[in-house]
PDB file of N, CA and C in Angstrom:
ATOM      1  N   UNK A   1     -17.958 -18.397 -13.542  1.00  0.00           N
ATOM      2  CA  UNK A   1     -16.574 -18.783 -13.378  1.00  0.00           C
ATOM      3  C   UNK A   1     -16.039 -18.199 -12.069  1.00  0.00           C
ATOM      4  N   UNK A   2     -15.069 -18.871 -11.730  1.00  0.00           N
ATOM      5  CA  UNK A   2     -14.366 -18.975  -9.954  1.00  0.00           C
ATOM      6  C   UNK A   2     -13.404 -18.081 -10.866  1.00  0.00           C
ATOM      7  N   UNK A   3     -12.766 -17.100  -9.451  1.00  0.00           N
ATOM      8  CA  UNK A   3     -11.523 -16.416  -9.727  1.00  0.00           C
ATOM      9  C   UNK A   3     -10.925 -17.866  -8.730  1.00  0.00           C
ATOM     10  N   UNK A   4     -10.009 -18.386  -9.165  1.00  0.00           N
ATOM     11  CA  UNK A   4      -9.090 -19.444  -8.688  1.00  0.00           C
ATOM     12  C   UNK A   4      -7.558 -19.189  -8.110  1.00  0.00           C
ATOM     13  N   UNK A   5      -7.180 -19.351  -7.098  1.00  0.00           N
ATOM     14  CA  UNK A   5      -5.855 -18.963  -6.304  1.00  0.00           C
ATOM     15  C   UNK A   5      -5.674 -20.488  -5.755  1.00  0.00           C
ATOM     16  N   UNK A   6      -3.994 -20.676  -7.090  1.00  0.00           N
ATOM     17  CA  UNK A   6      -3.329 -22.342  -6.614  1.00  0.00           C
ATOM     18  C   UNK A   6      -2.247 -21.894  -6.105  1.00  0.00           C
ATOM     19  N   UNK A   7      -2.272 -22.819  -4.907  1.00  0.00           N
ATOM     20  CA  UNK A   7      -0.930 -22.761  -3.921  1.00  0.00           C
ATOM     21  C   UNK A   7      -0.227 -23.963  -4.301  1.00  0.00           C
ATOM     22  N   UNK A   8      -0.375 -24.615  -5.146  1.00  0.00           N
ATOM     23  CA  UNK A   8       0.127 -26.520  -5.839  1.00  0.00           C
ATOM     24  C   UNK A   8       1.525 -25.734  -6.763  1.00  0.00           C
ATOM     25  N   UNK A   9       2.779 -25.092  -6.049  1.00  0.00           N
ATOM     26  CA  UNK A   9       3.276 -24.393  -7.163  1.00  0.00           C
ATOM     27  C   UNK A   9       4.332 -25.299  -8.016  1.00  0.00           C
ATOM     28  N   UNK A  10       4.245 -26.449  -7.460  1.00  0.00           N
ATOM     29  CA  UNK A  10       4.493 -27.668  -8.437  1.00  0.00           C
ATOM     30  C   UNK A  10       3.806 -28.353  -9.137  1.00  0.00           C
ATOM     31  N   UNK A  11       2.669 -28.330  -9.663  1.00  0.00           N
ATOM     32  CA  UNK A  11       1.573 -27.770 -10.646  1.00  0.00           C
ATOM     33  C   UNK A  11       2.249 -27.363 -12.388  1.00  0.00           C
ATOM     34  N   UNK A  12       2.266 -28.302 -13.410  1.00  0.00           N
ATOM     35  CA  UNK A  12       3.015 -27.529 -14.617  1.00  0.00           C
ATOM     36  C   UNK A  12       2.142 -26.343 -15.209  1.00  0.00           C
ATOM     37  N   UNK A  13       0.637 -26.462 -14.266  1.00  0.00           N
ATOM     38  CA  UNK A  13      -0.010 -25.139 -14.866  1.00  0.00           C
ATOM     39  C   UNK A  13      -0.064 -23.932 -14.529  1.00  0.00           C
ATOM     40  N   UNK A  14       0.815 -24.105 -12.960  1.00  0.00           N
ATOM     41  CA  UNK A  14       0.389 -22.958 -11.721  1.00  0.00           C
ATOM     42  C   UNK A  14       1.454 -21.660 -12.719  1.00  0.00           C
ATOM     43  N   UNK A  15       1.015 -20.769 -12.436  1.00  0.00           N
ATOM     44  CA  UNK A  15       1.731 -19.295 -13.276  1.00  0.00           C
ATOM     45  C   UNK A  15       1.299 -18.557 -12.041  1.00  0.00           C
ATOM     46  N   UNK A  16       2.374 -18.166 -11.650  1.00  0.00           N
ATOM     47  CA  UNK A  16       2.366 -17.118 -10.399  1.00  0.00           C
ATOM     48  C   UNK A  16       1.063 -16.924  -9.546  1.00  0.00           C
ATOM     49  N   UNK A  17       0.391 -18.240  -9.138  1.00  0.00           N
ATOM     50  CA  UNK A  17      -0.534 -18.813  -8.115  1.00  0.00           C
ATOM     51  C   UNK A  17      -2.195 -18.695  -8.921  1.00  0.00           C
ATOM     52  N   UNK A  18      -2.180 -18.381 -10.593  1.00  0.00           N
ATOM     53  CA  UNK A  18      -3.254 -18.324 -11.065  1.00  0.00           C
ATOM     54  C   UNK A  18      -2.915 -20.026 -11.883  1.00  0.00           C
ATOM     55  N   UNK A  19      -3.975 -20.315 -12.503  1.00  0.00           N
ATOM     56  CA  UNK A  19      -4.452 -21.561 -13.520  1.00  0.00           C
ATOM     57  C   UNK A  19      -4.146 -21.038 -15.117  1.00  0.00           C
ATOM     58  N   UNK A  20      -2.985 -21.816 -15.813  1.00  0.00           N
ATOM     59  CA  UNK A  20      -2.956 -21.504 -17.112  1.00  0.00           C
ATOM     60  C   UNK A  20      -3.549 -22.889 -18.238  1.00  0.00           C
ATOM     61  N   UNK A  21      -4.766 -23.806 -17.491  1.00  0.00           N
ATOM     62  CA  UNK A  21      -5.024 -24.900 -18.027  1.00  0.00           C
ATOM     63  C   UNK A  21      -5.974 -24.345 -18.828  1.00  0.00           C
ATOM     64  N   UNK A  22      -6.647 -23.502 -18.319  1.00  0.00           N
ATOM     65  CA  UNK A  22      -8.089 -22.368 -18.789  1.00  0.00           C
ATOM     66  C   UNK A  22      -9.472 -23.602 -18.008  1.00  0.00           C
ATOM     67  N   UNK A  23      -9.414 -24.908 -17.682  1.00  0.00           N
ATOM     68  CA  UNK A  23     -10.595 -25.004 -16.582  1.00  0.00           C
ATOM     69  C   UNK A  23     -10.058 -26.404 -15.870  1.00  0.00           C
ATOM     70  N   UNK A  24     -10.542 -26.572 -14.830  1.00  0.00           N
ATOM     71  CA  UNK A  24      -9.981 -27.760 -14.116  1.00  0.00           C
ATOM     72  C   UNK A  24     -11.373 -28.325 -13.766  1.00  0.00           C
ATOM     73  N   UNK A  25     -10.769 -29.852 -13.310  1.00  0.00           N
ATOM     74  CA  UNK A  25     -11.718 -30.685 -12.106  1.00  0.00           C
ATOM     75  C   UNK A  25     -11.494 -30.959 -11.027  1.00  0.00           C
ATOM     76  N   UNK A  26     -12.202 -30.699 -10.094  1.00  0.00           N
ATOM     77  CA  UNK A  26     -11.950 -30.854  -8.834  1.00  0.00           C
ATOM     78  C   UNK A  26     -13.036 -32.786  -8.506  1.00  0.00           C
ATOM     79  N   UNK A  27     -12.260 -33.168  -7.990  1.00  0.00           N
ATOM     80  CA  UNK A  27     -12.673 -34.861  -7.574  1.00  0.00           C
ATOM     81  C   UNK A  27     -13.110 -34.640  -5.653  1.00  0.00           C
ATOM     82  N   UNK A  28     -13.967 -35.830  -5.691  1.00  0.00           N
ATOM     83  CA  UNK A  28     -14.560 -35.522  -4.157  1.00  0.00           C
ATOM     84  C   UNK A  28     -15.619 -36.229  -4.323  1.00  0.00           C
ATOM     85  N   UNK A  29     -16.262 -37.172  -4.610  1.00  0.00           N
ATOM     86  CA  UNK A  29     -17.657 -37.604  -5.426  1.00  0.00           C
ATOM     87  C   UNK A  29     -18.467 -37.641  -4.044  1.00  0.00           C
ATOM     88  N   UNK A  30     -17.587 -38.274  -3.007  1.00  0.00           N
ATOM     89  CA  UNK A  30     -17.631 -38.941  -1.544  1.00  0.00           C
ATOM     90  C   UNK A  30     -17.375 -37.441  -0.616  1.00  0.00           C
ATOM     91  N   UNK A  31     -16.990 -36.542  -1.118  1.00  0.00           N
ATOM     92  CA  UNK A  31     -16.116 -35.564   0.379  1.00  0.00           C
ATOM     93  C   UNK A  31     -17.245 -35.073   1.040  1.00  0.00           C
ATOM     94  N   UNK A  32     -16.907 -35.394   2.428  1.00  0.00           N
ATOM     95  CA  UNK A  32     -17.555 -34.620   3.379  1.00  0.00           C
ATOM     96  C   UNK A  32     -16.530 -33.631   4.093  1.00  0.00           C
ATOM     97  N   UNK A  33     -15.229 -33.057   3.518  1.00  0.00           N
ATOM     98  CA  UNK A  33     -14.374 -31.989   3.652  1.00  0.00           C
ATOM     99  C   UNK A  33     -13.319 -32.088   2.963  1.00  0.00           C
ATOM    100  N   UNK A  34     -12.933 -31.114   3.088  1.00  0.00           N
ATOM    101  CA  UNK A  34     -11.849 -30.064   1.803  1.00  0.00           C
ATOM    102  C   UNK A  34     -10.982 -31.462   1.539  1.00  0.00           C
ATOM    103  N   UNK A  35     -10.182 -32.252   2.790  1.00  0.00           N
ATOM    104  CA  UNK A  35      -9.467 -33.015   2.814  1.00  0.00           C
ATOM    105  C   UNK A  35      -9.491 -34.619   1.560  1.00  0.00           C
ATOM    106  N   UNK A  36     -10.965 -34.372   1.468  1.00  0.00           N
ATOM    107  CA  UNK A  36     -11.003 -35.538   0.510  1.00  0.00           C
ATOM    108  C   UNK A  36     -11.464 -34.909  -0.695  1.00  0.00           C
ATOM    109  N   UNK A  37     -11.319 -33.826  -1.313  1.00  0.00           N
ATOM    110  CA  UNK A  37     -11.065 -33.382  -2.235  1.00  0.00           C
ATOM    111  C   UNK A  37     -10.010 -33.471  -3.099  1.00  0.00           C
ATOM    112  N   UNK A  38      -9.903 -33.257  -4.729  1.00  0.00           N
ATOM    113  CA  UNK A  38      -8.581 -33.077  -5.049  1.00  0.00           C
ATOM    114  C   UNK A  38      -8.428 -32.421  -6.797  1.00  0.00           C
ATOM    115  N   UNK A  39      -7.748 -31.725  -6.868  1.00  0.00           N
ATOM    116  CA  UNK A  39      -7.483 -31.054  -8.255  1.00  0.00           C
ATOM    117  C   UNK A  39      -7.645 -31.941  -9.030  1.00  0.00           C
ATOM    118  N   UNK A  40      -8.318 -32.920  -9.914  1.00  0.00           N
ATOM    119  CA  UNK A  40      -7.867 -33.890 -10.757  1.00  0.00           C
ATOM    120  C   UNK A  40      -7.105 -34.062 -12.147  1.00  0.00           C
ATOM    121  N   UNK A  41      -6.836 -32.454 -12.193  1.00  0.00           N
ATOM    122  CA  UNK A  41      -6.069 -31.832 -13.273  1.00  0.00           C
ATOM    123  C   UNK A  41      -4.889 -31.302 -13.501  1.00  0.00           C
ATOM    124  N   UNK A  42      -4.289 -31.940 -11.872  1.00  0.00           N
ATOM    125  CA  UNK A  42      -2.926 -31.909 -11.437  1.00  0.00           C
ATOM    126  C   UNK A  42      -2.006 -32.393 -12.421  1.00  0.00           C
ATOM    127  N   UNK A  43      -1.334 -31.766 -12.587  1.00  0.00           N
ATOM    128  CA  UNK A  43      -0.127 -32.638 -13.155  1.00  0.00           C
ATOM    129  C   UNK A  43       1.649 -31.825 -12.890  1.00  0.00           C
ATOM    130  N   UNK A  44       2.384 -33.256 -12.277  1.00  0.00           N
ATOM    131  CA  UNK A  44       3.315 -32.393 -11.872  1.00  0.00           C
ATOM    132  C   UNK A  44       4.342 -32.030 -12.520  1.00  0.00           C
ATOM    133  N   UNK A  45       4.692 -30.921 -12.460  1.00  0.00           N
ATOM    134  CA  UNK A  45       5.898 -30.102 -13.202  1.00  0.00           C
ATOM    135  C   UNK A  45       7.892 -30.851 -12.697  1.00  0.00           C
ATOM    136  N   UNK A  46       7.673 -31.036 -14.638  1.00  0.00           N
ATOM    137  CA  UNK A  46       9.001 -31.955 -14.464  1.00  0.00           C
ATOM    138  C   UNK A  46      10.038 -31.172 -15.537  1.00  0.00           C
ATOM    139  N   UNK A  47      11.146 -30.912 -15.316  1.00  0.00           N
ATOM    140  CA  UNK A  47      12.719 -30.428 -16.523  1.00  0.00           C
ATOM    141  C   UNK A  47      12.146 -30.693 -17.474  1.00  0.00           C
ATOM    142  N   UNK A  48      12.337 -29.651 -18.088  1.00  0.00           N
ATOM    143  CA  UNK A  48      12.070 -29.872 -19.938  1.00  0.00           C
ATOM    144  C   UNK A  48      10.815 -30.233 -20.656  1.00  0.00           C
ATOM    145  N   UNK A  49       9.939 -30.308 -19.545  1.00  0.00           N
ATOM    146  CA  UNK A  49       8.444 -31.061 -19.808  1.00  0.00           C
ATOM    147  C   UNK A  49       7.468 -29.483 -20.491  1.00  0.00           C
ATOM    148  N   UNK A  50       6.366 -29.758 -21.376  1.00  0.00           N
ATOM    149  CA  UNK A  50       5.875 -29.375 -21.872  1.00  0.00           C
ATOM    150  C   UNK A  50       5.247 -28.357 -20.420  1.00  0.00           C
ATOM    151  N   UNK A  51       4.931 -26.966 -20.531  1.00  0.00           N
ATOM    152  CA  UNK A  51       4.474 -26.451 -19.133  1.00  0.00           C
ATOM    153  C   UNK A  51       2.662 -26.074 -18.565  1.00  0.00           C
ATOM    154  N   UNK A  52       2.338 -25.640 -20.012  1.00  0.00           N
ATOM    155  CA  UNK A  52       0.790 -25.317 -19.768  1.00  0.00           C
ATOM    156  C   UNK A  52       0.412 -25.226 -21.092  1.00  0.00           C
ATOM    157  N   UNK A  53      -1.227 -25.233 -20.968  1.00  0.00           N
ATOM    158  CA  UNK A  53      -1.783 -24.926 -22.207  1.00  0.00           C
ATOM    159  C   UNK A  53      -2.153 -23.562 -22.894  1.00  0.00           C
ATOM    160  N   UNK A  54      -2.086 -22.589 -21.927  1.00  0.00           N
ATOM    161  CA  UNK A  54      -2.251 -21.439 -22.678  1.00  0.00           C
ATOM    162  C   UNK A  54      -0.943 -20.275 -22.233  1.00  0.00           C
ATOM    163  N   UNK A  55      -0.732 -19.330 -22.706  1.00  0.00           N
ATOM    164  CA  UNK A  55       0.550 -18.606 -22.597  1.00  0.00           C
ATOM    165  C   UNK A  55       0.444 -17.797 -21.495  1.00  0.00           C
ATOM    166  N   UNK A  56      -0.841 -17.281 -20.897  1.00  0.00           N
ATOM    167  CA  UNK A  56      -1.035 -16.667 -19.758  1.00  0.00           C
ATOM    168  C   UNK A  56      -2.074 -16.957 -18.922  1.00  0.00           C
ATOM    169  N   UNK A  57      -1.778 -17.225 -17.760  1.00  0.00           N
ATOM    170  CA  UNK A  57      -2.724 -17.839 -17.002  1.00  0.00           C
ATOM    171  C   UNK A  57      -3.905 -16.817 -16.414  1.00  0.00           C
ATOM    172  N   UNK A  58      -4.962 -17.616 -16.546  1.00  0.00           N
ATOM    173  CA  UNK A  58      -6.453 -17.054 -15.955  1.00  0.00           C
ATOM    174  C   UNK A  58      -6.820 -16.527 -14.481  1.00  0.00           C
ATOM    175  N   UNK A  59      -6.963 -15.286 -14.559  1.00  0.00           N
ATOM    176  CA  UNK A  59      -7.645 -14.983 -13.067  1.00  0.00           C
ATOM    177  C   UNK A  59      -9.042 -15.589 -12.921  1.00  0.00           C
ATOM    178  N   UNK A  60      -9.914 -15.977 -13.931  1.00  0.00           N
ATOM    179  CA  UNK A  60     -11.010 -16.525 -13.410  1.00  0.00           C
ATOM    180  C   UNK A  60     -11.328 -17.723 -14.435  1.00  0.00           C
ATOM    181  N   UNK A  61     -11.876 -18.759 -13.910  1.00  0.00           N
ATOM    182  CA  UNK A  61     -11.716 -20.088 -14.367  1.00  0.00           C
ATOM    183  C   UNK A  61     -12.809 -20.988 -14.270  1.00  0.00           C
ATOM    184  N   UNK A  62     -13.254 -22.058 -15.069  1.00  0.00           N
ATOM    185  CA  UNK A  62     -14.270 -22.615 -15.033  1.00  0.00           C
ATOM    186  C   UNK A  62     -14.166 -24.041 -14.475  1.00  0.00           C
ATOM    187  N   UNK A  63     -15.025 -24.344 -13.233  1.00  0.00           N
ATOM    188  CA  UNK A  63     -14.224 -25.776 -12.329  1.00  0.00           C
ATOM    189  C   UNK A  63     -15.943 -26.969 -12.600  1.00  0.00           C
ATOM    190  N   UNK A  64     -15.222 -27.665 -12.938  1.00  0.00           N
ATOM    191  CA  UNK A  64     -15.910 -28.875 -12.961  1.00  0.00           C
ATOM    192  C   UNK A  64     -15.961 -29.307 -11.214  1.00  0.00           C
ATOM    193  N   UNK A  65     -16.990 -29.819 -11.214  1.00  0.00           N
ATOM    194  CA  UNK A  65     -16.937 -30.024  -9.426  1.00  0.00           C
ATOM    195  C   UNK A  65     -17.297 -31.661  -9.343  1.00  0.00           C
ATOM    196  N   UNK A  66     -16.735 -32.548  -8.758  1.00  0.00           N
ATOM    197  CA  UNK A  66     -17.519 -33.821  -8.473  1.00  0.00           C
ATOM    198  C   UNK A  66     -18.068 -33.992  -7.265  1.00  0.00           C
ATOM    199  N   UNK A  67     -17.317 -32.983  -6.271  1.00  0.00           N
ATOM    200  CA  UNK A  67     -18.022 -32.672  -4.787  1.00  0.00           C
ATOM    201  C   UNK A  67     -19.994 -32.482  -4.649  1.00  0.00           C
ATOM    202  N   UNK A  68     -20.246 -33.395  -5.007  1.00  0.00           N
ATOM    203  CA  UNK A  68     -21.690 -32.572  -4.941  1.00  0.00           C
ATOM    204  C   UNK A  68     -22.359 -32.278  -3.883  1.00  0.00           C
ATOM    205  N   UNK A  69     -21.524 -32.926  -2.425  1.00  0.00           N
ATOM    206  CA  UNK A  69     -22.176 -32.173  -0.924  1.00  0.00           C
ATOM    207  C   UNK A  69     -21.774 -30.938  -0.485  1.00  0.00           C
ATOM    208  N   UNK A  70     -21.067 -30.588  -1.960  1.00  0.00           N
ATOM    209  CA  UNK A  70     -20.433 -29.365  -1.508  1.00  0.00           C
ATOM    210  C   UNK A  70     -21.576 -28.023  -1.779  1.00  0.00           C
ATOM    211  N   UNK A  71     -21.681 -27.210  -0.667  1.00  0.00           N
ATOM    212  CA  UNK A  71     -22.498 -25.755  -1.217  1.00  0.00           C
ATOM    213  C   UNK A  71     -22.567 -25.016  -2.463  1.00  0.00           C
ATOM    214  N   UNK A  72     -21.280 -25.546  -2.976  1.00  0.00           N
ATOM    215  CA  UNK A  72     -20.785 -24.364  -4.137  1.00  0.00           C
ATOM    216  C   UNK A  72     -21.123 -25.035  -5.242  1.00  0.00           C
ATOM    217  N   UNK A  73     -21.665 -26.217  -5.310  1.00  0.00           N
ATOM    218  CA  UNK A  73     -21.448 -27.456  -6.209  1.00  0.00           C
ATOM    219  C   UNK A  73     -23.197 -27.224  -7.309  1.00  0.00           C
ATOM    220  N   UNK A  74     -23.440 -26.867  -8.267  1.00  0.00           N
ATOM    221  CA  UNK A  74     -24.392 -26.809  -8.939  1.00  0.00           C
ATOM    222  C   UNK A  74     -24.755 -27.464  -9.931  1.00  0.00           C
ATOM    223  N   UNK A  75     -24.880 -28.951 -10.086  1.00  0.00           N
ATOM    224  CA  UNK A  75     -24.987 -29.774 -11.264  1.00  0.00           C
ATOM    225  C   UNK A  75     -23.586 -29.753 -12.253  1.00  0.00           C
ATOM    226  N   UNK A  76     -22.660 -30.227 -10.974  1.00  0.00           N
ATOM    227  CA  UNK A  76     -21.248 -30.933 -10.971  1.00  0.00           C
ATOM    228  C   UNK A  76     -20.816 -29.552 -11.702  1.00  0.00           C
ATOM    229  N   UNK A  77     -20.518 -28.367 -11.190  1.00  0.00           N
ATOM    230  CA  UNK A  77     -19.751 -26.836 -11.843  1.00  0.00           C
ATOM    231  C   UNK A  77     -20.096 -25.717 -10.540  1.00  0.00           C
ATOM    232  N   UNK A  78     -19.186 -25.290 -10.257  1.00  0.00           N
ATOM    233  CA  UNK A  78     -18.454 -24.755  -9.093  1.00  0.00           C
ATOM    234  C   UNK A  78     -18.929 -23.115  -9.266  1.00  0.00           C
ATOM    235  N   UNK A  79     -19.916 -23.052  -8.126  1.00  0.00           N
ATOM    236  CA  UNK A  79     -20.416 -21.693  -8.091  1.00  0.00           C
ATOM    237  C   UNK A  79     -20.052 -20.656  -7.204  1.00  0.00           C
ATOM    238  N   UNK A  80     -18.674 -20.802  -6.165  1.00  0.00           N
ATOM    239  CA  UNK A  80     -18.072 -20.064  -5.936  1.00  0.00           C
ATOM    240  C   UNK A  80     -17.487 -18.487  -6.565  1.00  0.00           C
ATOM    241  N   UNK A  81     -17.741 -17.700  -5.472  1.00  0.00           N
ATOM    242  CA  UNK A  81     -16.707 -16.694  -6.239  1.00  0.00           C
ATOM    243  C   UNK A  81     -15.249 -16.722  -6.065  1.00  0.00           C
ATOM    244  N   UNK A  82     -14.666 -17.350  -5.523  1.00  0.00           N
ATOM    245  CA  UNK A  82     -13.231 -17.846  -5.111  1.00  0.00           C
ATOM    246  C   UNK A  82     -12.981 -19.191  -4.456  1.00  0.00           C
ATOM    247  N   UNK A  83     -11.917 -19.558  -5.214  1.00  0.00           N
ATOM    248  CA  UNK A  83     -11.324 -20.609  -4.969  1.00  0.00           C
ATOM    249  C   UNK A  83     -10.218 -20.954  -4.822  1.00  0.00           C
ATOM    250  N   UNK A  84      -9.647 -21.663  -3.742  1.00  0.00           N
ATOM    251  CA  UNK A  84      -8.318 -21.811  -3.473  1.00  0.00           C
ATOM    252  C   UNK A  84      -7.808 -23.622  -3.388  1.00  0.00           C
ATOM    253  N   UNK A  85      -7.112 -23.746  -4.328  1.00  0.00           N
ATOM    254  CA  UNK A  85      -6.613 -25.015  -4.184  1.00  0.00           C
ATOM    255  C   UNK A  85      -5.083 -25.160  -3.909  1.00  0.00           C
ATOM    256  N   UNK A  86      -5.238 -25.999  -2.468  1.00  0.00           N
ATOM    257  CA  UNK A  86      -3.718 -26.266  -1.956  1.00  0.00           C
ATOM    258  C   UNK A  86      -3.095 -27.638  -2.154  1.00  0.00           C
ATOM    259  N   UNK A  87      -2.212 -28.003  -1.617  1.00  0.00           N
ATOM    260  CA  UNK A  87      -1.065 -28.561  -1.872  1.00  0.00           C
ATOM    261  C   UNK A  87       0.231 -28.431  -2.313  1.00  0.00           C
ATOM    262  N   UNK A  88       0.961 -28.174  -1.247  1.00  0.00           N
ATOM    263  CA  UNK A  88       2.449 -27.743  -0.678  1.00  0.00           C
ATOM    264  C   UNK A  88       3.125 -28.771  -1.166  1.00  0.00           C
ATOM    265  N   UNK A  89       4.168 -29.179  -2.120  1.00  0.00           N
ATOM    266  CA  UNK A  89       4.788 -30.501  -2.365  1.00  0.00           C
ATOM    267  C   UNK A  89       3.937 -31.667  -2.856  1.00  0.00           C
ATOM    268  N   UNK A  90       2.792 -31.452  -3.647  1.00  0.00           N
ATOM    269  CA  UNK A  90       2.307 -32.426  -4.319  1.00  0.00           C
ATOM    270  C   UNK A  90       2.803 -33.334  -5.156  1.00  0.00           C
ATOM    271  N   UNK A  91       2.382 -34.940  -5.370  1.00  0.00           N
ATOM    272  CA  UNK A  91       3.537 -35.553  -6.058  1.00  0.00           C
ATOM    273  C   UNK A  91       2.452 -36.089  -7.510  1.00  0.00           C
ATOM    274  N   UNK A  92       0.875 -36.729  -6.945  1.00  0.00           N
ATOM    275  CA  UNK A  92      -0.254 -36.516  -7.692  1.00  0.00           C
ATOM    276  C   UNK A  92      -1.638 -35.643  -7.351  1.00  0.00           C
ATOM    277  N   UNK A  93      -2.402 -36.025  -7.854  1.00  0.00           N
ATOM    278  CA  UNK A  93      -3.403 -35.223  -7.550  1.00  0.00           C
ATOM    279  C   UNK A  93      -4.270 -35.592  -6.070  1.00  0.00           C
ATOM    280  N   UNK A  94      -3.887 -36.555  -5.302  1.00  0.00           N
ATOM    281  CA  UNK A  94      -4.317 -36.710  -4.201  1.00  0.00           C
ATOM    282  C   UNK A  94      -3.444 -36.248  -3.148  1.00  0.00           C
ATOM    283  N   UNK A  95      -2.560 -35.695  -3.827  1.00  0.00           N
ATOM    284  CA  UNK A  95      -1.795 -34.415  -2.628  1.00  0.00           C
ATOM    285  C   UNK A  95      -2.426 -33.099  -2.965  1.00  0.00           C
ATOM    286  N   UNK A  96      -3.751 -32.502  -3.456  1.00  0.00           N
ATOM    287  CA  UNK A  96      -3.983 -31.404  -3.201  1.00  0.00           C
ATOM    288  C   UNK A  96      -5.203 -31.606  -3.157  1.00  0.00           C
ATOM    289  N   UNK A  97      -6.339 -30.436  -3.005  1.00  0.00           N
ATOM    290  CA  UNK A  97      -7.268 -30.051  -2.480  1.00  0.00           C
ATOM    291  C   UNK A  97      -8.010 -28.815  -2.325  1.00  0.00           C
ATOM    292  N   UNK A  98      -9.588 -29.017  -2.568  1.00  0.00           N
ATOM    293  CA  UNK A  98     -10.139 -27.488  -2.885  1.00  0.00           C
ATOM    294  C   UNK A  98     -10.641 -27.008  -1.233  1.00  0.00           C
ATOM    295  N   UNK A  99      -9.764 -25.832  -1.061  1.00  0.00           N
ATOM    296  CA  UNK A  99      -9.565 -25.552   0.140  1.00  0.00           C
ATOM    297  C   UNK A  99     -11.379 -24.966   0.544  1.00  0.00           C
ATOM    298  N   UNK A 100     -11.452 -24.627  -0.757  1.00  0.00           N
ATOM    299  CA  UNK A 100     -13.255 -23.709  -0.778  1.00  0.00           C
ATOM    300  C   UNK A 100     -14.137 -25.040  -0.067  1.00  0.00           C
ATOM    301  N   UNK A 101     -13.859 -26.022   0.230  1.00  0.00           N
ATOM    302  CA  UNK A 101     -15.260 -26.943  -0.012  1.00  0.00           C
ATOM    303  C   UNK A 101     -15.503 -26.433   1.554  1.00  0.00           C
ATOM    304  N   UNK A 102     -16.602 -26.370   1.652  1.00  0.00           N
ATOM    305  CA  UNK A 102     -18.454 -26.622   2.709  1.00  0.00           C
ATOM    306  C   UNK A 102     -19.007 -27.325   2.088  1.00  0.00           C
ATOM    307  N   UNK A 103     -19.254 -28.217   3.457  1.00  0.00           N
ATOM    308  CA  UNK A 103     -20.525 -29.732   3.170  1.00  0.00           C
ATOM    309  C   UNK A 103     -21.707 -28.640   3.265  1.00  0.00           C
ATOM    310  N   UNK A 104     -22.633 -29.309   2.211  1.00  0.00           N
ATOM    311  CA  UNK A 104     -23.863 -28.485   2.169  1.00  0.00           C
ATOM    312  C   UNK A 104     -24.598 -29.001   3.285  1.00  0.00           C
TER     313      UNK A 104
END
């Protein structure tokens, strides 16, 4: 498992820049960089809306990977020791991105 750091803080899972989903997917099937990557487990935080699935969010986390040119990428599960997924003002999940990816 990735220790995971989200900068998506419009994200209904983001809890003070950790993951309270307990594991995500990252999409990229095609990426040859970070840019065509994307959280696919985004979902954006709306008034009154239900917020996360667990009560405290995870410093370390288990990532499904579809990037498979990615280095970190081990039979689609993310072998990083850190991971950072951005997106500043995301509206879906193709406004963010796993900042970790290297083309293998």
């Amino acid at each position: 498992m990735a220790e995971l750091k989200c900068g998506v803080e419009n994200c209904t899972y983001n809890k003070d820049k950790y993951c309270s989903k307990g594991d995500i997917m990252v999409g990229g099937k095609h990426a040859v960089n970070a840019g065509d990557t994307c959280c696919e487990s985004f979902v954006q935080k709306r008034e009154g809306a239900y917020t996360s699935s667990l009560d405290h969010p995870c410093k370390t986390i288990s990532i499904d990977c579809e990037a498979t040119k990615c280095v970190y990428n081990s039979n689609y599960k993310c072998h990083a020791e850190h991971v950072d997924i951005k997106g500043c003002g995301a509206c879906d999940c193709k406004g963010t991105e796993c900042a970790t990816f290297r083309e293998a």
